[in-house]
PDB file of N, CA and C in Angstrom:
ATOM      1  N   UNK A   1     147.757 100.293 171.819  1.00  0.00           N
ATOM      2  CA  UNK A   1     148.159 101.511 171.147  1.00  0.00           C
ATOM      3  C   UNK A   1     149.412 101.283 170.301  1.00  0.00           C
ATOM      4  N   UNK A   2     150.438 100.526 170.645  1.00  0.00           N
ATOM      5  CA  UNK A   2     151.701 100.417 170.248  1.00  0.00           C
ATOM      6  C   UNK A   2     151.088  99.469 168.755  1.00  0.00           C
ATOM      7  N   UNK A   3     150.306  98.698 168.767  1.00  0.00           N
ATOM      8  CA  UNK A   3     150.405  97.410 167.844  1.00  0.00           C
ATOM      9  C   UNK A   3     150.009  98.664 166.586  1.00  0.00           C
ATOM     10  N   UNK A   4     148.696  99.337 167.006  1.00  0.00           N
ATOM     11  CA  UNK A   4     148.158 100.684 165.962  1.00  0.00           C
ATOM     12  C   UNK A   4     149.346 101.170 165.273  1.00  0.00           C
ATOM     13  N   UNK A   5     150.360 101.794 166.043  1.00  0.00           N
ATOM     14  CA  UNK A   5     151.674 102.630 165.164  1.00  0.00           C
ATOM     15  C   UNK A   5     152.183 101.741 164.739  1.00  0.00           C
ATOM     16  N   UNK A   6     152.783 100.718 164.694  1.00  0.00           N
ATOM     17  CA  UNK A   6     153.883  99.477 164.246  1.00  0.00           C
ATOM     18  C   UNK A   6     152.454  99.518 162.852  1.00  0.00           C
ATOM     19  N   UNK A   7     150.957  99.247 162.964  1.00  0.00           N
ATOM     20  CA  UNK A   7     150.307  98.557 161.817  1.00  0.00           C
ATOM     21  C   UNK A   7     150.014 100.015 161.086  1.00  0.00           C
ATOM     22  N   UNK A   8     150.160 100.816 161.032  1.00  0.00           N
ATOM     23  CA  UNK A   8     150.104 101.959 160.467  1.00  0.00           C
ATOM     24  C   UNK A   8     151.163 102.023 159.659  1.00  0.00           C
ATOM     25  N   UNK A   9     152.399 101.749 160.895  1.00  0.00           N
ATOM     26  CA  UNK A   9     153.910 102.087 159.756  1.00  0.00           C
ATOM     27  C   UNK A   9     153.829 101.040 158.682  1.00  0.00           C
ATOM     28  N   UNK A  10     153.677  99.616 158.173  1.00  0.00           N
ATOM     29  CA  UNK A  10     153.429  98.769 157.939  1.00  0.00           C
ATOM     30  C   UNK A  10     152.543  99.502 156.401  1.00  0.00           C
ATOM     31  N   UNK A  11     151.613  99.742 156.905  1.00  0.00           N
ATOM     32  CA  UNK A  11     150.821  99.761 156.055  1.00  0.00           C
ATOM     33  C   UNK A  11     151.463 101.047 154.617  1.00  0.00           C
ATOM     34  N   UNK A  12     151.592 102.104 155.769  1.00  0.00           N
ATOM     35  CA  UNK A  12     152.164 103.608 155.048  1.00  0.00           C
ATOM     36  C   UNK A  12     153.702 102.818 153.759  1.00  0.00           C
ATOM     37  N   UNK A  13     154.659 102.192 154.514  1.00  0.00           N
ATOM     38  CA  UNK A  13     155.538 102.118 153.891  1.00  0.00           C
ATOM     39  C   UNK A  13     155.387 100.513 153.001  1.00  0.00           C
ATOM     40  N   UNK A  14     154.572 100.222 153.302  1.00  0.00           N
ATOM     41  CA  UNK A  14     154.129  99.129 151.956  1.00  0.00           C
ATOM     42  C   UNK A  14     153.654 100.072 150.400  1.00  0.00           C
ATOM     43  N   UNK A  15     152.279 100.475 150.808  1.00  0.00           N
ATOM     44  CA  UNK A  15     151.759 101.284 150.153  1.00  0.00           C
ATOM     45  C   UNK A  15     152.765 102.244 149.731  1.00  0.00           C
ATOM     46  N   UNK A  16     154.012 103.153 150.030  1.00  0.00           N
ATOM     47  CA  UNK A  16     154.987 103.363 149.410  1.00  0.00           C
ATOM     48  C   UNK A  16     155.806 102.918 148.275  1.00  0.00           C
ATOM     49  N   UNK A  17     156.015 101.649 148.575  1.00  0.00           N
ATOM     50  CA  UNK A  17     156.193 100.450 148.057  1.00  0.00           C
ATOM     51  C   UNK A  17     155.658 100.403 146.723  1.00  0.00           C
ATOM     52  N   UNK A  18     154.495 100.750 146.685  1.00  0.00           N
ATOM     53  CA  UNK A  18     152.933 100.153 145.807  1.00  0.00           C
ATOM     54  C   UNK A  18     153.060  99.053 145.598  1.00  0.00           C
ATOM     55  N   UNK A  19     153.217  98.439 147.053  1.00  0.00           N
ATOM     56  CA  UNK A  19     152.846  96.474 147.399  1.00  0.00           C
ATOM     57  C   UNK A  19     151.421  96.350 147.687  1.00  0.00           C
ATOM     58  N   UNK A  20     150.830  95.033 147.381  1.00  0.00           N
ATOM     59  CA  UNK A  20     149.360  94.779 147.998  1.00  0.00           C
ATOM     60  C   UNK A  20     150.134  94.203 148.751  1.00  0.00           C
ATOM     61  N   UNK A  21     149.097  94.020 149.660  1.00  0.00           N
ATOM     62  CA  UNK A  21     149.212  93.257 151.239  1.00  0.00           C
ATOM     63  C   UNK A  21     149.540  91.660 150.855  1.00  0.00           C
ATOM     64  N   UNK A  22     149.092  91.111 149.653  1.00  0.00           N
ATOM     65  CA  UNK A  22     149.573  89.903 149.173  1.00  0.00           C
ATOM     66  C   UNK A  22     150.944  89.725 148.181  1.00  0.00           C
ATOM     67  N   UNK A  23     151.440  90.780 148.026  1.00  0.00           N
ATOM     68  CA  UNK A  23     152.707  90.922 147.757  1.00  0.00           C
ATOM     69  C   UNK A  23     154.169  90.916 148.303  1.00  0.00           C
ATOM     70  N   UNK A  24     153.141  91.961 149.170  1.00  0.00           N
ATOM     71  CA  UNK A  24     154.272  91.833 150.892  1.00  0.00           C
ATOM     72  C   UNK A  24     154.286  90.710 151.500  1.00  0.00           C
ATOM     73  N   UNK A  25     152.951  89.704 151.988  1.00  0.00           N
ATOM     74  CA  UNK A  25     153.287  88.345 152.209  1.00  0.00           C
ATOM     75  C   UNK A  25     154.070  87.701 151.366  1.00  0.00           C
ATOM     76  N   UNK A  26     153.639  87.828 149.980  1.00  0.00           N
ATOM     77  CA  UNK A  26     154.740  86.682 149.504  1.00  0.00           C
ATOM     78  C   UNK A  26     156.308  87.019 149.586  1.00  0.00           C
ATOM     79  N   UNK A  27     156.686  88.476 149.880  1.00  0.00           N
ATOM     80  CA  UNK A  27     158.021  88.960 149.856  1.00  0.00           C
ATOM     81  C   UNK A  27     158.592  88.414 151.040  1.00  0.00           C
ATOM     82  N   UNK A  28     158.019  88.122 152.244  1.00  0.00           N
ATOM     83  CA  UNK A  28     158.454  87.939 153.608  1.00  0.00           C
ATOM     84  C   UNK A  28     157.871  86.560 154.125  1.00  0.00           C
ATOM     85  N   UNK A  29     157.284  85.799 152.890  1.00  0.00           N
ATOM     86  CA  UNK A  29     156.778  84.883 153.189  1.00  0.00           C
ATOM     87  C   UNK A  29     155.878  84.407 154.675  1.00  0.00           C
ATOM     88  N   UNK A  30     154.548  85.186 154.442  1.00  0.00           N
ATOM     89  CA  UNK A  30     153.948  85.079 155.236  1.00  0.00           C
ATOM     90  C   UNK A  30     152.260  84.905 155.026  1.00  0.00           C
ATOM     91  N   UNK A  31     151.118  84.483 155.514  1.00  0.00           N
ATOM     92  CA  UNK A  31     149.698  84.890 154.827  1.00  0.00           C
ATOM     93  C   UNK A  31     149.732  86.493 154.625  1.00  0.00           C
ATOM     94  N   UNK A  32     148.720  86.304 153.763  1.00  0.00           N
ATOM     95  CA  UNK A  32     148.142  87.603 153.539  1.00  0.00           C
ATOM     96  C   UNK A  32     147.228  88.191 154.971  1.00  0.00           C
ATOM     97  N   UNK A  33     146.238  87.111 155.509  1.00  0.00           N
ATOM     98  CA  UNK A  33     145.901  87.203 156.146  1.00  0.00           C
ATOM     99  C   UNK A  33     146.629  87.982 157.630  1.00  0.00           C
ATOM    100  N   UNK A  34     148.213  87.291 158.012  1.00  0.00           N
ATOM    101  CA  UNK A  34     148.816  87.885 158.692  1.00  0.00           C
ATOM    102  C   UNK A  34     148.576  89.668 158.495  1.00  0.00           C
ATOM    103  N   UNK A  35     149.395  89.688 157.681  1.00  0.00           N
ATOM    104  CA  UNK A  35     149.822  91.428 156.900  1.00  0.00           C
ATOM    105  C   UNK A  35     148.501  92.289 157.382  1.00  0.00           C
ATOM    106  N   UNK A  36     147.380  91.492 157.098  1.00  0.00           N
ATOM    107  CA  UNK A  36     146.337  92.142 157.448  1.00  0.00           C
ATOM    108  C   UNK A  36     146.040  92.706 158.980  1.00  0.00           C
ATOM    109  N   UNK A  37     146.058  91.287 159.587  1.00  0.00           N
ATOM    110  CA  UNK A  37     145.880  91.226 160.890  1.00  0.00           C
ATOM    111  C   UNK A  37     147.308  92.749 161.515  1.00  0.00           C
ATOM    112  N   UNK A  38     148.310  92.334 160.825  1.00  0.00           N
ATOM    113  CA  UNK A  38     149.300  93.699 161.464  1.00  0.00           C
ATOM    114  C   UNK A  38     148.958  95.257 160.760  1.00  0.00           C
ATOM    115  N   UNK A  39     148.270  95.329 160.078  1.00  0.00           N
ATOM    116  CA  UNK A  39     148.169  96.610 159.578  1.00  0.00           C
ATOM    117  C   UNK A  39     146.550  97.367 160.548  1.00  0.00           C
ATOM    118  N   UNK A  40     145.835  96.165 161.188  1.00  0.00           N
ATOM    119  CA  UNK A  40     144.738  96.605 161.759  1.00  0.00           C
ATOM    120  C   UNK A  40     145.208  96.830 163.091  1.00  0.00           C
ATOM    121  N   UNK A  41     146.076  95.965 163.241  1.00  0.00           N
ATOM    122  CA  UNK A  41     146.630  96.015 164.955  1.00  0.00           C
ATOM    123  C   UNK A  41     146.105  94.295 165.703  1.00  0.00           C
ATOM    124  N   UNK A  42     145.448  93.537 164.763  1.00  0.00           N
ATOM    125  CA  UNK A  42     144.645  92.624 165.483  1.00  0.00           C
ATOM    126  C   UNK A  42     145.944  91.384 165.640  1.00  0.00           C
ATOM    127  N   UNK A  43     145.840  90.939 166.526  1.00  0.00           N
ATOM    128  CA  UNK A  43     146.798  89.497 167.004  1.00  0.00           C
ATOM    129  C   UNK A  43     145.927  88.638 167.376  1.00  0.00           C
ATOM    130  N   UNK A  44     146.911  87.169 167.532  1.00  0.00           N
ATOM    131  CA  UNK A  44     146.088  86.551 168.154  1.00  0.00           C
ATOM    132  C   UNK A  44     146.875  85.744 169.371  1.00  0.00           C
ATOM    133  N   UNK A  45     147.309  86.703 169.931  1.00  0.00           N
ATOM    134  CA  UNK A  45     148.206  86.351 171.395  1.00  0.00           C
ATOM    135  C   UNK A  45     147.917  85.929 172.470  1.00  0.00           C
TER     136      UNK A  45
END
């Protein structure tokens, strides 16, 4: 439940932003793929 709100906020205040999800990786230097994985809630822990 917790990972859902953290990938929600994520998503809401990117899209604020008007970042793509590959924008925001490159800002924080990370995959795109990541960004993704946190905006769905999915890990791989």
């Amino acid at each position: 439940m917790e990972k859902e709100k953290i990938g929600k906020y994520i998503r809401k205040k990117r899209i604020e932003k008007g970042m793509t999800q590959q924008q925001l990786a490159e800002k924080i230097q990370v995959t795109e793929k990541a960004v993704s994985r946190w905006e769905t809630g999915v890990s791989q822990s």
